[in-house]
Protein backbone atom coordinates (compact mmCIF):
# COMPACT_ATOMS: atom_id res chain seq x y z
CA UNK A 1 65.42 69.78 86.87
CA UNK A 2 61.72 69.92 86.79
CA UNK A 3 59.64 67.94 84.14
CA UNK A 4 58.82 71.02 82.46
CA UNK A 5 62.03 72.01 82.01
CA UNK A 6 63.02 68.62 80.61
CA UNK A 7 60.16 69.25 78.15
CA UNK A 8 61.52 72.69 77.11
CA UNK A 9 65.02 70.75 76.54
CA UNK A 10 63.51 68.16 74.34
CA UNK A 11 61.15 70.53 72.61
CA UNK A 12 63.64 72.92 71.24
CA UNK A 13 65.93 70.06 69.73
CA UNK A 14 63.62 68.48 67.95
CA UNK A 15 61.88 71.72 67.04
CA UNK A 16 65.03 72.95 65.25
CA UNK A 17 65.80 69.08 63.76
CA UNK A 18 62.36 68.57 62.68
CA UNK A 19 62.23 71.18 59.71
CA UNK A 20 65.65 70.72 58.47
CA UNK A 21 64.79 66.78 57.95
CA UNK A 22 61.63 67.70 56.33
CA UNK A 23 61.85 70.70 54.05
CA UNK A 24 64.20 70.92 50.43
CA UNK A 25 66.49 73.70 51.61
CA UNK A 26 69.35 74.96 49.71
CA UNK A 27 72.92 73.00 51.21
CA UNK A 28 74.11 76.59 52.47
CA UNK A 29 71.05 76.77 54.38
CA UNK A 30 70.61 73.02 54.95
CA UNK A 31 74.73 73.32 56.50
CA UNK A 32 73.47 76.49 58.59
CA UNK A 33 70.51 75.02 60.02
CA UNK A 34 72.39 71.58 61.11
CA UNK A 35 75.34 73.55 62.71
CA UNK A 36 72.30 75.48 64.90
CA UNK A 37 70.82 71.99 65.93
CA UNK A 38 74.14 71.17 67.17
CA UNK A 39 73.97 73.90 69.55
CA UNK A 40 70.83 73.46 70.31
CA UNK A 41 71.67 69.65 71.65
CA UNK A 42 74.89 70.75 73.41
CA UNK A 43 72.45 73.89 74.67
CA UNK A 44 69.74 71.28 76.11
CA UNK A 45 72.36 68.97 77.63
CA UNK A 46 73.81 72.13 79.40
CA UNK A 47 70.23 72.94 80.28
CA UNK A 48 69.43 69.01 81.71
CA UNK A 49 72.70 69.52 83.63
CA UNK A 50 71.59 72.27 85.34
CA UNK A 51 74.53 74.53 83.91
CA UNK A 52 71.97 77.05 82.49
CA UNK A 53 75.17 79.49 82.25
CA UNK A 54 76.67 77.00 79.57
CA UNK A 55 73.30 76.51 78.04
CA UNK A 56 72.84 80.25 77.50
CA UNK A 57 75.96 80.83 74.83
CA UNK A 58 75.47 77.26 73.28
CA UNK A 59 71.23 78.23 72.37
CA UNK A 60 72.27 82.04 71.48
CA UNK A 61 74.51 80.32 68.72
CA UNK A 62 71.67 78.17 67.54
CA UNK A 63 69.70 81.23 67.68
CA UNK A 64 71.92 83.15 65.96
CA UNK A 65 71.84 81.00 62.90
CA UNK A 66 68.52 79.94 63.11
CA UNK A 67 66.02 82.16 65.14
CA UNK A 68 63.43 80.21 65.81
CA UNK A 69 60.10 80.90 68.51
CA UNK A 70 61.13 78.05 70.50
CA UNK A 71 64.81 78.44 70.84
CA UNK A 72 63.97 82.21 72.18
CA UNK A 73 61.69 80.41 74.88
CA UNK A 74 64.32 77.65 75.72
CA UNK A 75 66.92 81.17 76.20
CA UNK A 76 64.20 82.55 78.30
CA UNK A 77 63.99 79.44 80.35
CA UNK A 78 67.71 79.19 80.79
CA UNK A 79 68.38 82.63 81.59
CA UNK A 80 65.48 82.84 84.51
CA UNK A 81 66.73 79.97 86.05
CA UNK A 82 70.60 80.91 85.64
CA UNK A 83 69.15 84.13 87.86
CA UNK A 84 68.88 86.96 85.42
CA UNK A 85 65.15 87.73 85.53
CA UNK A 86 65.40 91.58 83.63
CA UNK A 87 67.05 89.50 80.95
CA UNK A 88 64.32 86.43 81.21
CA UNK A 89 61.76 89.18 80.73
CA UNK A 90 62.83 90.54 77.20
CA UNK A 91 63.33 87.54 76.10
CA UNK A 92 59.67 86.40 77.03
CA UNK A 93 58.29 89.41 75.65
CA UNK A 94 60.08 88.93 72.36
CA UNK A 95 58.63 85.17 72.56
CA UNK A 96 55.19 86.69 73.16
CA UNK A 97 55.93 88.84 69.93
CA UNK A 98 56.34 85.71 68.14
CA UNK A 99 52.74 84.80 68.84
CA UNK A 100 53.30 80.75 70.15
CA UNK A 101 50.08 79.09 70.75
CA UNK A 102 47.84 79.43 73.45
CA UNK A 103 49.21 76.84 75.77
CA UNK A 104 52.79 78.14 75.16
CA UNK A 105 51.77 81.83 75.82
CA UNK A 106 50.11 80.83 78.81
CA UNK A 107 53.24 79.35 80.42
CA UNK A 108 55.22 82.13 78.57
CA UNK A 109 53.00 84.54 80.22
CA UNK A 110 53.47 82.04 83.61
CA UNK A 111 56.86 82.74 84.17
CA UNK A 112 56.85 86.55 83.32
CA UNK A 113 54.50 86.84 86.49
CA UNK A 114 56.97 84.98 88.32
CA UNK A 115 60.04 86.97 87.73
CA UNK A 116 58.41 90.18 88.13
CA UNK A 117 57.01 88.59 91.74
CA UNK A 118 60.57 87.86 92.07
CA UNK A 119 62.19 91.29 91.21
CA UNK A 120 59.60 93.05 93.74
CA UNK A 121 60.33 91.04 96.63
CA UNK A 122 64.18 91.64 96.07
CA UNK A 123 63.14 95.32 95.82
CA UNK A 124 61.23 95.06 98.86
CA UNK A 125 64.18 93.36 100.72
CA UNK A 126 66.44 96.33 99.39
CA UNK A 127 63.71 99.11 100.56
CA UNK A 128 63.55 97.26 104.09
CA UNK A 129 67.54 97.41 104.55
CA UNK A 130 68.37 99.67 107.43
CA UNK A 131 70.53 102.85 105.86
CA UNK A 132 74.01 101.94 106.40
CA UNK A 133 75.37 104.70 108.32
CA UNK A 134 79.29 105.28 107.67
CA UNK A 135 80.95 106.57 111.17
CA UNK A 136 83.04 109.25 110.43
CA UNK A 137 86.89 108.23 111.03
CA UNK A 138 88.02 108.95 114.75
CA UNK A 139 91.49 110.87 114.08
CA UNK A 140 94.04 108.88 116.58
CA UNK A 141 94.92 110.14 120.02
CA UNK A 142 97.88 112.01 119.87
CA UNK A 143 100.69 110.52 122.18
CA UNK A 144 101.43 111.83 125.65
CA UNK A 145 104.10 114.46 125.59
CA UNK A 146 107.02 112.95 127.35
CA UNK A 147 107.73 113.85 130.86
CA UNK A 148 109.93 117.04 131.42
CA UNK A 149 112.62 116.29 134.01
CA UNK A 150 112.37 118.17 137.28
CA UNK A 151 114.22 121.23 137.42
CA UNK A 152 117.43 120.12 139.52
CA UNK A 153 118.41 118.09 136.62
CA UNK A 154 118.08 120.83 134.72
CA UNK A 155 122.37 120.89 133.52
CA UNK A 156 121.97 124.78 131.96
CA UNK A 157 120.15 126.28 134.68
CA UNK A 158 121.73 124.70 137.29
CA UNK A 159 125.25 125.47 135.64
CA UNK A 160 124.12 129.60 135.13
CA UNK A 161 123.08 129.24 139.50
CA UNK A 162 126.13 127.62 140.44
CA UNK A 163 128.50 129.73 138.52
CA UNK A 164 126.47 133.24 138.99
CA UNK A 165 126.79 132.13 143.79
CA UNK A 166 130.33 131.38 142.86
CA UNK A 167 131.59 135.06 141.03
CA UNK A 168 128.86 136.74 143.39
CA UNK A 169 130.92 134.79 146.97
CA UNK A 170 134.44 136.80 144.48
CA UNK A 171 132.42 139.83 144.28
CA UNK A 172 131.77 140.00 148.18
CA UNK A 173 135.18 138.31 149.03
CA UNK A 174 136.98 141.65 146.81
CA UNK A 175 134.52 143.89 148.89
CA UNK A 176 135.53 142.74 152.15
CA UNK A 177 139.30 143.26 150.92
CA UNK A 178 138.37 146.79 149.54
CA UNK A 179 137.14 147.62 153.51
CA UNK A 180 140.45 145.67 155.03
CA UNK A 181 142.08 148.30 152.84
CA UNK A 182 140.52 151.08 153.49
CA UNK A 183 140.85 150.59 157.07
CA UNK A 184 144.77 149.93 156.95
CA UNK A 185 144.93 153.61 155.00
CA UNK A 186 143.61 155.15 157.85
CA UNK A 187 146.15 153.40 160.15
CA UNK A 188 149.14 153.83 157.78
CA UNK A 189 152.18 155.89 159.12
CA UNK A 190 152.88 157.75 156.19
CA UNK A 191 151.21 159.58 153.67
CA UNK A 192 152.33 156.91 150.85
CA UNK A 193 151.54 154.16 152.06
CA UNK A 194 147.79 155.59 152.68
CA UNK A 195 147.40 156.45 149.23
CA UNK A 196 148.68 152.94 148.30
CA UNK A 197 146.44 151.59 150.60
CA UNK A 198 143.71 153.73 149.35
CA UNK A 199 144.25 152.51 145.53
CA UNK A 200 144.39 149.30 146.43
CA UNK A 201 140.60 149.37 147.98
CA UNK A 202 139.17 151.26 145.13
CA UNK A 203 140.82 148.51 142.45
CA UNK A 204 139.31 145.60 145.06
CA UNK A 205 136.04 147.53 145.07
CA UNK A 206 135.75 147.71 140.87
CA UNK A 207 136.58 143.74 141.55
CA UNK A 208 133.91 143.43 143.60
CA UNK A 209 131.19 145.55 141.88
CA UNK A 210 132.20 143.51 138.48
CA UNK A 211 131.71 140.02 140.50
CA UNK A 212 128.34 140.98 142.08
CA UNK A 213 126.59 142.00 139.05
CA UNK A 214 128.15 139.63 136.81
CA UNK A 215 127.16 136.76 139.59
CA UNK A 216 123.57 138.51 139.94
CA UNK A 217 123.51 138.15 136.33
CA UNK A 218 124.04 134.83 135.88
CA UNK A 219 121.85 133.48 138.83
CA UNK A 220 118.92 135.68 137.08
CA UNK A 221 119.17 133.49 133.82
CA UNK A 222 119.62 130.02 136.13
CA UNK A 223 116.16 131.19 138.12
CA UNK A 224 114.32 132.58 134.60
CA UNK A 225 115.04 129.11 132.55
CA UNK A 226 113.96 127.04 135.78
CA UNK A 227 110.81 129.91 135.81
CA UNK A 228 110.07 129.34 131.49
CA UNK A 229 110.94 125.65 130.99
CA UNK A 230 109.64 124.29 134.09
């Protein structure tokens, strides 16, 4: 701590000790007064420490009871060097207010120039900062689709081909039988048996119709699922 500030610390005890040994107070007053010089001691050991934090509360409770000028410029002291300068400054101006002696004002007067020198050059700092620029949130890439499977392992359409080649191969297999037995009509020896014969290739040709466009059918809805899903 400097030497001034170990001046302010002795200063302030004996300037709240020295009037309570020396004036006739009432014992209420008398009891008030000594329980303020024992936070002022406890303040200005804080304050010697360097723990101006712990100094602070102890001198507002010996200001509290007993409010004198130079406890308000020991708070001053404490609270400028604990880092509160807007606070420091009140508290000087209220000392000011007090009128202290010349000497006292001066240094008083001192350290209000130096906090306000203090609070401009954090301003200054502040003003000199670069904006800070928030990037807007980048939404996450969406994952690949996966992979369709080429269309031969496609189990549906391939099943719908397969199965539409296989009644369309009945279709044309009843056809060819519906010809065979048209053709034997027109070599049968009677009458009856043509017209058998002749029944039996119109029945193999309804066969045969039914397979083809059933089997054209489904081979249609093999190649239009391989066309829309692949």
């Amino acid at each position: 701590m400097t030497c001034a500030g170990t001046i302010t610390a002795a200063f302030l005890v004996a300037s709240v000790a020295g009037p309570a040994m020396a004036s006739g107070e009432d014992p209420p007053y008398s009891t008030q007064r000594s329980t303020a010089k024992v936070h002022a001691e406890r303040g200005a050991r804080y304050y010697a420490a360097g723990d101006y934090a712990a100094a602070i509360d102890a001198l507002e409770l010996a200001y509290e009871l007993d409010p004198q000028r130079d406890l308000l410029y020991a708070l001053a002291q404490a609270t400028r060097l604990n880092g509160d300068c807007p606070g420091a400054l009140k508290l000087y101006r209220q000392f000011l207010d007090a009128q202290p002696p010349g000497h006292e004002a001066e240094q008083a007067q001192l350290n209000i120039e130096r906090c306000a020198e203090l609070l401009a050059a954090r301003q200054a700092e502040r003003e000199s900062r670069p904006p800070v620029v928030v990037q807007p949130a980048i939404p996450p890439t969406p994952p690949a689709p996966a992979p369709r499977p080429p269309w031969y392992r496609d189990t549906l359409g391939g099943a719908l081909a397969i199965s539409g080649l296989a009644v369309v191969a009945g279709g044309v297999g009843f056809y060819a039988w519906a010809l065979s037995e048209r053709s034997a009509a027109g070599d049968a020896r009677t009458y009856a048996e043509s017209v058998y014969r002749l029944d039996r290739a119109q029945s193999r040709r309804q066969f045969a119709m039914i397979g083809l466009t059933a089997g054209s059918a489904l081979i249609m809805g093999g190649v239009l699922r391989y066309v829309f899903t692949f």
